[in-house]
PDB file of N, CA and C in Angstrom:
ATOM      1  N   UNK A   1      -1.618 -18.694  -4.271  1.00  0.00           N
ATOM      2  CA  UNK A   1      -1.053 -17.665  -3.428  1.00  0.00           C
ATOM      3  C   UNK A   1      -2.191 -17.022  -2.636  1.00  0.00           C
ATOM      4  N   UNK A   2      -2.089 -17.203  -1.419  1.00  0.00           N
ATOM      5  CA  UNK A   2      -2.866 -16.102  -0.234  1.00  0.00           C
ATOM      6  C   UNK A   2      -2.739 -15.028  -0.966  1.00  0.00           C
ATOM      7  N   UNK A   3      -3.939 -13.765  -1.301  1.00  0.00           N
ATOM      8  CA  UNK A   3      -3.632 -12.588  -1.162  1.00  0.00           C
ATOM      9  C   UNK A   3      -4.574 -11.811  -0.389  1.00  0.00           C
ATOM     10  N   UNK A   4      -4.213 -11.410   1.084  1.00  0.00           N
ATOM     11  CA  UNK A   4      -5.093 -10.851   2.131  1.00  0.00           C
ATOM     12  C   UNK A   4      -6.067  -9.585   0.822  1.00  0.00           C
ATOM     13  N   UNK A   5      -6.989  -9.315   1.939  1.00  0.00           N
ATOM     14  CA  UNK A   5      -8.132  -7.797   1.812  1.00  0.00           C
ATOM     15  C   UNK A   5      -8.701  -8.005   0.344  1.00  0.00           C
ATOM     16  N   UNK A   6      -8.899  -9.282  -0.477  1.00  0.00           N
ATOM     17  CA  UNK A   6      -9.390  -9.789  -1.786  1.00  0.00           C
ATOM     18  C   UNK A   6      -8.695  -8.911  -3.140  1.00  0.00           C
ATOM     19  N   UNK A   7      -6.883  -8.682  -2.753  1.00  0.00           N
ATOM     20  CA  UNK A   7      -6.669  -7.638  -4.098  1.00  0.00           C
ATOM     21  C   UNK A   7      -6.320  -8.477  -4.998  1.00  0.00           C
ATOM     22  N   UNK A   8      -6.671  -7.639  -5.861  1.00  0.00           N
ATOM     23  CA  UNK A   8      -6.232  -8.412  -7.700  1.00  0.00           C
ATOM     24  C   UNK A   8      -4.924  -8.714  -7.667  1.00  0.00           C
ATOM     25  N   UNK A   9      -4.474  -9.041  -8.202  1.00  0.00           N
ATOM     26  CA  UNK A   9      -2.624  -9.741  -7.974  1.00  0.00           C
ATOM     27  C   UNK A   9      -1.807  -8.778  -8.248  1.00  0.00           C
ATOM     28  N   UNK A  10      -1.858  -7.766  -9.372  1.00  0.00           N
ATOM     29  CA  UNK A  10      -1.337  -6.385  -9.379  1.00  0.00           C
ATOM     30  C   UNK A  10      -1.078  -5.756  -7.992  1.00  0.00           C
ATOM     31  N   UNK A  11      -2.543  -5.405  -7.408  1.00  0.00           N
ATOM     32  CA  UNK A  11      -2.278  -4.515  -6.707  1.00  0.00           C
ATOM     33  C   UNK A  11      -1.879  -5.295  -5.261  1.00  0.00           C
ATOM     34  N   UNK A  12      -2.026  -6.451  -5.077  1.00  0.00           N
ATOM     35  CA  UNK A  12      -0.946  -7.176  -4.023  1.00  0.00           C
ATOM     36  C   UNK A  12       0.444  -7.672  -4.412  1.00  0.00           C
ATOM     37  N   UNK A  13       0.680  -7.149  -5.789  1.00  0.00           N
ATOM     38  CA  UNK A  13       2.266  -7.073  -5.810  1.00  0.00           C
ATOM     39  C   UNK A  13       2.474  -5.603  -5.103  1.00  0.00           C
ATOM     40  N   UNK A  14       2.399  -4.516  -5.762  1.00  0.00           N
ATOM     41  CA  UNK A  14       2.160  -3.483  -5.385  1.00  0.00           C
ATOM     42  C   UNK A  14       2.207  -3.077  -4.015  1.00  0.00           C
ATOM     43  N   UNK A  15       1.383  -3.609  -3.067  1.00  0.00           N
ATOM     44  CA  UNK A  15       1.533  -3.723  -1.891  1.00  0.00           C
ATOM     45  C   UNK A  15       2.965  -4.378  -1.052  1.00  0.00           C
ATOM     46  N   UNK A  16       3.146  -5.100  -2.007  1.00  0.00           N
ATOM     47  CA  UNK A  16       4.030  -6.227  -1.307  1.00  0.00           C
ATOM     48  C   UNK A  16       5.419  -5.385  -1.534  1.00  0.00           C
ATOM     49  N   UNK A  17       4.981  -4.694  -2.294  1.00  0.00           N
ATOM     50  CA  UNK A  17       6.548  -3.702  -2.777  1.00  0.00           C
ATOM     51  C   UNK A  17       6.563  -2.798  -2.129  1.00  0.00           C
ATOM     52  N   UNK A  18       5.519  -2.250  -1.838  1.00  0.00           N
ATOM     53  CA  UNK A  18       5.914  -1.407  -0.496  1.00  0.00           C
ATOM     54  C   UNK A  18       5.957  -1.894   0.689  1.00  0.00           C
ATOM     55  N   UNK A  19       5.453  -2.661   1.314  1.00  0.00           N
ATOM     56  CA  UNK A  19       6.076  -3.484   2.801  1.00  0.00           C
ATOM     57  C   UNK A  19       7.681  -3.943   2.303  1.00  0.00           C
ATOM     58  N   UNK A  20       7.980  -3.928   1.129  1.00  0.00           N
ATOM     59  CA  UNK A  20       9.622  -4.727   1.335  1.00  0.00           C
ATOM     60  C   UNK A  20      10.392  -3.393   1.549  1.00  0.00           C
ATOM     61  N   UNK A  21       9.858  -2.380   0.669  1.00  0.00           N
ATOM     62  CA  UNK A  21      10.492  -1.256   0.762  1.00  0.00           C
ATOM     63  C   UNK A  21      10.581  -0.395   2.209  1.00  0.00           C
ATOM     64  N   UNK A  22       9.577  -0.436   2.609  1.00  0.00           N
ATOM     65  CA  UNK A  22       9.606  -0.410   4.006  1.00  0.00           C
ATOM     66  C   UNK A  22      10.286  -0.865   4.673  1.00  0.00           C
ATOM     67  N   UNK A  23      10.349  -2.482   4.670  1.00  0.00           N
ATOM     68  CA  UNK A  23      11.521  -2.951   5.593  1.00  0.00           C
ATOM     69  C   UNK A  23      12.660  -2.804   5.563  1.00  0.00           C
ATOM     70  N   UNK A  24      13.181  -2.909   3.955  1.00  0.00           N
ATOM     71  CA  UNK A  24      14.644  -2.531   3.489  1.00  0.00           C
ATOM     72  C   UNK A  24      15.317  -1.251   4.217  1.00  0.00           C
ATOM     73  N   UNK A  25      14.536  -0.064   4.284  1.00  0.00           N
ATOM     74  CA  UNK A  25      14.519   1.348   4.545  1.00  0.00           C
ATOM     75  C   UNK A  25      14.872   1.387   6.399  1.00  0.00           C
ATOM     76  N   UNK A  26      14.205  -0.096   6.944  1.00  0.00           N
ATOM     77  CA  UNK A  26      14.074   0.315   8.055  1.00  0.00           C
ATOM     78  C   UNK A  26      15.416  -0.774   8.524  1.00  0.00           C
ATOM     79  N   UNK A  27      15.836  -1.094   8.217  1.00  0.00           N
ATOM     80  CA  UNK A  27      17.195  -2.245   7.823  1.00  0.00           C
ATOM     81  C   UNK A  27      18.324  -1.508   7.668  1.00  0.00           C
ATOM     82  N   UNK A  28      17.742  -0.573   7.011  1.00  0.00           N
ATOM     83  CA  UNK A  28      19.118   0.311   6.669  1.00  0.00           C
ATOM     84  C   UNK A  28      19.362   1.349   7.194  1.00  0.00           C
ATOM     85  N   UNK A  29      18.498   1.982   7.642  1.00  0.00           N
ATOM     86  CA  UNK A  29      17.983   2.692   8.981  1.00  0.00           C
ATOM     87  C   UNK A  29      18.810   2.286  10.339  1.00  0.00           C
ATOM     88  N   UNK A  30      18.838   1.303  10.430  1.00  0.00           N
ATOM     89  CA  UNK A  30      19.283   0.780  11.461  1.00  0.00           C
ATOM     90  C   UNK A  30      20.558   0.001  11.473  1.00  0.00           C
ATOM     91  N   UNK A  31      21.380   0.179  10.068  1.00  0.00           N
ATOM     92  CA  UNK A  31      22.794   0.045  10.190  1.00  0.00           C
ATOM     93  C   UNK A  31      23.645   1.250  10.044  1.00  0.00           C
ATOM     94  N   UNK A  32      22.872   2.050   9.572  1.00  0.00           N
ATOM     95  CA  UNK A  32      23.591   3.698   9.556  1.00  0.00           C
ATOM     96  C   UNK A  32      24.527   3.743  10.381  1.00  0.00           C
ATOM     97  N   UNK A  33      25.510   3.995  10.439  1.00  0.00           N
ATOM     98  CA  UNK A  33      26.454   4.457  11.886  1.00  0.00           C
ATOM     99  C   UNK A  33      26.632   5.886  12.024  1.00  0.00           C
ATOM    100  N   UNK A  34      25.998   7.079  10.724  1.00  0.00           N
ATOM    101  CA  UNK A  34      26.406   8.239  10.652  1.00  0.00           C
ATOM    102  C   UNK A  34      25.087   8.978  10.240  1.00  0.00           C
ATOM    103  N   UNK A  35      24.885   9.959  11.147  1.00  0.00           N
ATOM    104  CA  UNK A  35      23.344  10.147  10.375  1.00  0.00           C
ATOM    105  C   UNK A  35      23.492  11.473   9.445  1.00  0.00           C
ATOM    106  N   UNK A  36      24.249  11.564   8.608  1.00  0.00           N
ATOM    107  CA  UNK A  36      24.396  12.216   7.827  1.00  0.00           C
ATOM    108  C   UNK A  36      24.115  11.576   6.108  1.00  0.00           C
ATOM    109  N   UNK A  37      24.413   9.855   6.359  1.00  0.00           N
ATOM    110  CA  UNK A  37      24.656   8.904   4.890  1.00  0.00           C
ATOM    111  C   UNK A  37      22.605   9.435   4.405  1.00  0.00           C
ATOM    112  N   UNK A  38      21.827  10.118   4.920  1.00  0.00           N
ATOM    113  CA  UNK A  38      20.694   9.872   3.908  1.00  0.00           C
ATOM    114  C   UNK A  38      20.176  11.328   4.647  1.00  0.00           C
ATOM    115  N   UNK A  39      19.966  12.110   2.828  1.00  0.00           N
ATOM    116  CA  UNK A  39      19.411  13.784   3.721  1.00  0.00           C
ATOM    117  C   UNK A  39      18.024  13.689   3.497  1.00  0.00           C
ATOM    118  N   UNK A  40      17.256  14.404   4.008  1.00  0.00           N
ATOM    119  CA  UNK A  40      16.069  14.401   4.301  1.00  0.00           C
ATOM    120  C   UNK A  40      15.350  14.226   2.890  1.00  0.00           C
ATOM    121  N   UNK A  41      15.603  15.250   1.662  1.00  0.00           N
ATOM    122  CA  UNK A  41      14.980  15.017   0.357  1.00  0.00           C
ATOM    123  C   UNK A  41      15.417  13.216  -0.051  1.00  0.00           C
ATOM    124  N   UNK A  42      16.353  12.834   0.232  1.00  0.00           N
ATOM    125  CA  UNK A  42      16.405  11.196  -0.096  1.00  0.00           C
ATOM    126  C   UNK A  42      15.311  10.692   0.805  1.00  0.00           C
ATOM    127  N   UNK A  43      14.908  10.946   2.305  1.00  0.00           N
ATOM    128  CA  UNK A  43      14.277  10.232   2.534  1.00  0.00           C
ATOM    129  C   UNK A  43      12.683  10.672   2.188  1.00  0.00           C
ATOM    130  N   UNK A  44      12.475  11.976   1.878  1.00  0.00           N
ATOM    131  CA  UNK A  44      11.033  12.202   1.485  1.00  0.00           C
ATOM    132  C   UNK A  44      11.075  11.617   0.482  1.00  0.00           C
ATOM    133  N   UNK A  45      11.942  11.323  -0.503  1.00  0.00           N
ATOM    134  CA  UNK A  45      11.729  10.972  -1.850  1.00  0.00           C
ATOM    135  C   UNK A  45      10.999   9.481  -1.906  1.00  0.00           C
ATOM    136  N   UNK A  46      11.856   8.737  -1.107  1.00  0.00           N
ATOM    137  CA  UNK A  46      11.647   7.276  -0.633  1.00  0.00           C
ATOM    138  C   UNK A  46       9.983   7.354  -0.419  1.00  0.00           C
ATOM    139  N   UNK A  47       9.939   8.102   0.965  1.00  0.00           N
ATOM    140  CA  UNK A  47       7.819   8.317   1.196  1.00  0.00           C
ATOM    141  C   UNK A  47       7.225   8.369   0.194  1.00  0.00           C
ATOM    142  N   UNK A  48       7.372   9.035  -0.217  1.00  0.00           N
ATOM    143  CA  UNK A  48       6.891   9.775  -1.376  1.00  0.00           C
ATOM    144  C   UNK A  48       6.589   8.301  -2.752  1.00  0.00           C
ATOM    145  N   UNK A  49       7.207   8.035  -2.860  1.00  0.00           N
ATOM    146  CA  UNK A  49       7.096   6.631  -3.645  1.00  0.00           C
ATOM    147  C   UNK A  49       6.411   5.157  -3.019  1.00  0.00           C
ATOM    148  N   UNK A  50       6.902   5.201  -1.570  1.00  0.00           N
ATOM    149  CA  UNK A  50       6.161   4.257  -1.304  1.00  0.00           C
ATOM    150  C   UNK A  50       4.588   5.127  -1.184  1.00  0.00           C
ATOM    151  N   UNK A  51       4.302   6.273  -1.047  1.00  0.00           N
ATOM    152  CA  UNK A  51       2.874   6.441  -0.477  1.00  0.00           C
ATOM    153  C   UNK A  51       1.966   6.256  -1.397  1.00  0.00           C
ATOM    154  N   UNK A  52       3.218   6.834  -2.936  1.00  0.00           N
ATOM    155  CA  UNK A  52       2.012   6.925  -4.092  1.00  0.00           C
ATOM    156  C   UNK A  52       1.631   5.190  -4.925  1.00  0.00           C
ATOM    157  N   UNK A  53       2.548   4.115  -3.889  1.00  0.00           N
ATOM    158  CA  UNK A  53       2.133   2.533  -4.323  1.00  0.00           C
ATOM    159  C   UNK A  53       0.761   2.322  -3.421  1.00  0.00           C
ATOM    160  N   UNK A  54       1.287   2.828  -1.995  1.00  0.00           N
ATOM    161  CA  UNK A  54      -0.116   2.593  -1.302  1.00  0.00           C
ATOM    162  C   UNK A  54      -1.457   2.990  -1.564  1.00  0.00           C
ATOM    163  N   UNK A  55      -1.144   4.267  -2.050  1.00  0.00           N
ATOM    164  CA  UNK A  55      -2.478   5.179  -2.110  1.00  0.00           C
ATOM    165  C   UNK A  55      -3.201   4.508  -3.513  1.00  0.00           C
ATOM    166  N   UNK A  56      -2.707   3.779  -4.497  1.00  0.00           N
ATOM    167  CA  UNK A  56      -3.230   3.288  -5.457  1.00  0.00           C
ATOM    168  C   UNK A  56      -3.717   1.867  -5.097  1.00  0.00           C
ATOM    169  N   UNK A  57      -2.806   1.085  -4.346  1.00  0.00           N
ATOM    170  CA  UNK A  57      -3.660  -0.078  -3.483  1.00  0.00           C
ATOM    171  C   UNK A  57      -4.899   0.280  -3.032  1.00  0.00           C
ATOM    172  N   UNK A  58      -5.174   1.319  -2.322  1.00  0.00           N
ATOM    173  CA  UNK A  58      -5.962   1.813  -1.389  1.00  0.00           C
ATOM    174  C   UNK A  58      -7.396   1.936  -2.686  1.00  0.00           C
ATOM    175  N   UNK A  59      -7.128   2.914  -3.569  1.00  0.00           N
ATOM    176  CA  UNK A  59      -7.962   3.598  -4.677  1.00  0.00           C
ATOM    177  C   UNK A  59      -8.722   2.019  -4.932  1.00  0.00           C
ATOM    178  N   UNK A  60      -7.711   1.115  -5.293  1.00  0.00           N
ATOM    179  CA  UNK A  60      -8.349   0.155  -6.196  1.00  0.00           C
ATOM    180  C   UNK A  60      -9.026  -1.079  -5.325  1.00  0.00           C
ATOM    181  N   UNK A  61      -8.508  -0.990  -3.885  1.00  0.00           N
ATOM    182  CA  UNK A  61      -9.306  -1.630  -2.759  1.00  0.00           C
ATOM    183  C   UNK A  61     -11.096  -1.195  -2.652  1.00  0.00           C
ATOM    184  N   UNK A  62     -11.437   0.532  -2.608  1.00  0.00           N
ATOM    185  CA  UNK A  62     -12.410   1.142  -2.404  1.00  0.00           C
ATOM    186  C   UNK A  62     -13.248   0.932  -3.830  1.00  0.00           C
ATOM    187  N   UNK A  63     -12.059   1.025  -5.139  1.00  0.00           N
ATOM    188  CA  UNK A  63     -13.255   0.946  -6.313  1.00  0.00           C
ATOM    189  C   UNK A  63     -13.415  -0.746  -6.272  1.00  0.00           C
ATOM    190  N   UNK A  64     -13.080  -1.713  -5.562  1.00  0.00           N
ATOM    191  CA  UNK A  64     -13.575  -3.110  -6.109  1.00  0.00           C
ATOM    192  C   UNK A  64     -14.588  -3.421  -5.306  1.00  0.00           C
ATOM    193  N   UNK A  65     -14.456  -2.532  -3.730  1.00  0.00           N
ATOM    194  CA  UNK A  65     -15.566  -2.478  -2.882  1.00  0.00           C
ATOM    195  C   UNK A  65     -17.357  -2.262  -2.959  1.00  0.00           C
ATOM    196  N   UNK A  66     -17.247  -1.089  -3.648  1.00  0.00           N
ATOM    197  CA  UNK A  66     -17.950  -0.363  -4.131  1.00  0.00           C
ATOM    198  C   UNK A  66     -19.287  -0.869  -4.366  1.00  0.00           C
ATOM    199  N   UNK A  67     -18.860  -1.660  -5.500  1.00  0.00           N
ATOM    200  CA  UNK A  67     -20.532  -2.488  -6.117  1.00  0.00           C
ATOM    201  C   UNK A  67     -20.755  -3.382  -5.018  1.00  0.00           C
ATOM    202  N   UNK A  68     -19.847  -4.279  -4.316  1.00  0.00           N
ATOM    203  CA  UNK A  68     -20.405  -4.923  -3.423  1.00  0.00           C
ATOM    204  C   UNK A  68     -20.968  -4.734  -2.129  1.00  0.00           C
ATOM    205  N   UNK A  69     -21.064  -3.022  -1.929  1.00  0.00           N
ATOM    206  CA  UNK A  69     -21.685  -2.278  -1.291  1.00  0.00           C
ATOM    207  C   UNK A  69     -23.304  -1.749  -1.592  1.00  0.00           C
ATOM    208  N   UNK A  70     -23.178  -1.392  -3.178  1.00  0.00           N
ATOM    209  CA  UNK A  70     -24.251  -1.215  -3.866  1.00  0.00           C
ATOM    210  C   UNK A  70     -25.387  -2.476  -3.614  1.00  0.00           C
ATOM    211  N   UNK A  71     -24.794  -3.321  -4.540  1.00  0.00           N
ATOM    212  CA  UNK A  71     -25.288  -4.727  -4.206  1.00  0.00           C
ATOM    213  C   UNK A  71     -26.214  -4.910  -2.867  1.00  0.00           C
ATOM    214  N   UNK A  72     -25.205  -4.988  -2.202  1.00  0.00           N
ATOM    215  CA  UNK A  72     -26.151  -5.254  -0.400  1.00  0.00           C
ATOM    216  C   UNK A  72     -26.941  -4.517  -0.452  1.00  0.00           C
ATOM    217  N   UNK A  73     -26.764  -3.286  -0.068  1.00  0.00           N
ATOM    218  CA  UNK A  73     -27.630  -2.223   0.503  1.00  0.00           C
ATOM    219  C   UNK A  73     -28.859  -2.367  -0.664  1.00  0.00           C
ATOM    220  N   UNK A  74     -29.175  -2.665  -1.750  1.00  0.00           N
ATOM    221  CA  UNK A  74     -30.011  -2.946  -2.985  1.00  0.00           C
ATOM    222  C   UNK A  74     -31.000  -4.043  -2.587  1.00  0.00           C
ATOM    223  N   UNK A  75     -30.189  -5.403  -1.825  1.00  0.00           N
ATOM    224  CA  UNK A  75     -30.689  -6.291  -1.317  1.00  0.00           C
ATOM    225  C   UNK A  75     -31.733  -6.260  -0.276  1.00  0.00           C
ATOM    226  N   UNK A  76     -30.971  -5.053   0.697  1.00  0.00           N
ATOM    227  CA  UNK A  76     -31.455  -4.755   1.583  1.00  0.00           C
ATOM    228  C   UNK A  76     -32.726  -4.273   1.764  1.00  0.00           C
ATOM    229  N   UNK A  77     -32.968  -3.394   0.846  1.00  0.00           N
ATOM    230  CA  UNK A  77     -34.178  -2.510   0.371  1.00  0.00           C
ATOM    231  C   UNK A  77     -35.206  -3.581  -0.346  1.00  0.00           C
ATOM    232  N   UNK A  78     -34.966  -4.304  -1.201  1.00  0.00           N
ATOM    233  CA  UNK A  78     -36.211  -5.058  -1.488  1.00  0.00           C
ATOM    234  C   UNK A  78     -36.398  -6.066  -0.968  1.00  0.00           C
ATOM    235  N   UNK A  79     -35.947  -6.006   0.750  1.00  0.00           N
ATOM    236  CA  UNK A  79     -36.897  -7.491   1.459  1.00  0.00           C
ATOM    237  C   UNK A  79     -38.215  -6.552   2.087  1.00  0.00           C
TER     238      UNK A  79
END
């Protein structure tokens, strides 16, 4: 399996659950005929869940980064 930006398989499920959720949202979004069927706390609630999948993608993107930042810049210094 491709998994773009080098994530661990967790956190590109994770990801992947929020792009579906996203789309689903925006699918359904767009069959509404009444804009009353979803009140605003349903839809913050929705954000709100997808942000806190992203924001942990994100966390665990920056901590896998990290050493391989260390690393270089380490490299860098003793030529």
């Amino acid at each position: 399996m491709n998994r773009p930006y080098s994530l661990p398989e967790d956190e590109f499920h994770k990801l992947q659950r929020a792009q579906d959720a996203i789309t689903l949202m925006s699918i359904l979004f767009g069959e509404v005929q009444r804009s009353t069927t979803y009140t605003p706390k349903m839809i913050a609630s929705f954000l709100e869940s997808v942000g806190e999948e992203i924001s942990l993608v994100i966390q665990s993107v920056v901590y896998e980064s990290r050493p391989q930042r260390f690393e270089s810049l380490e490299k860098s210094h003793v030529r």
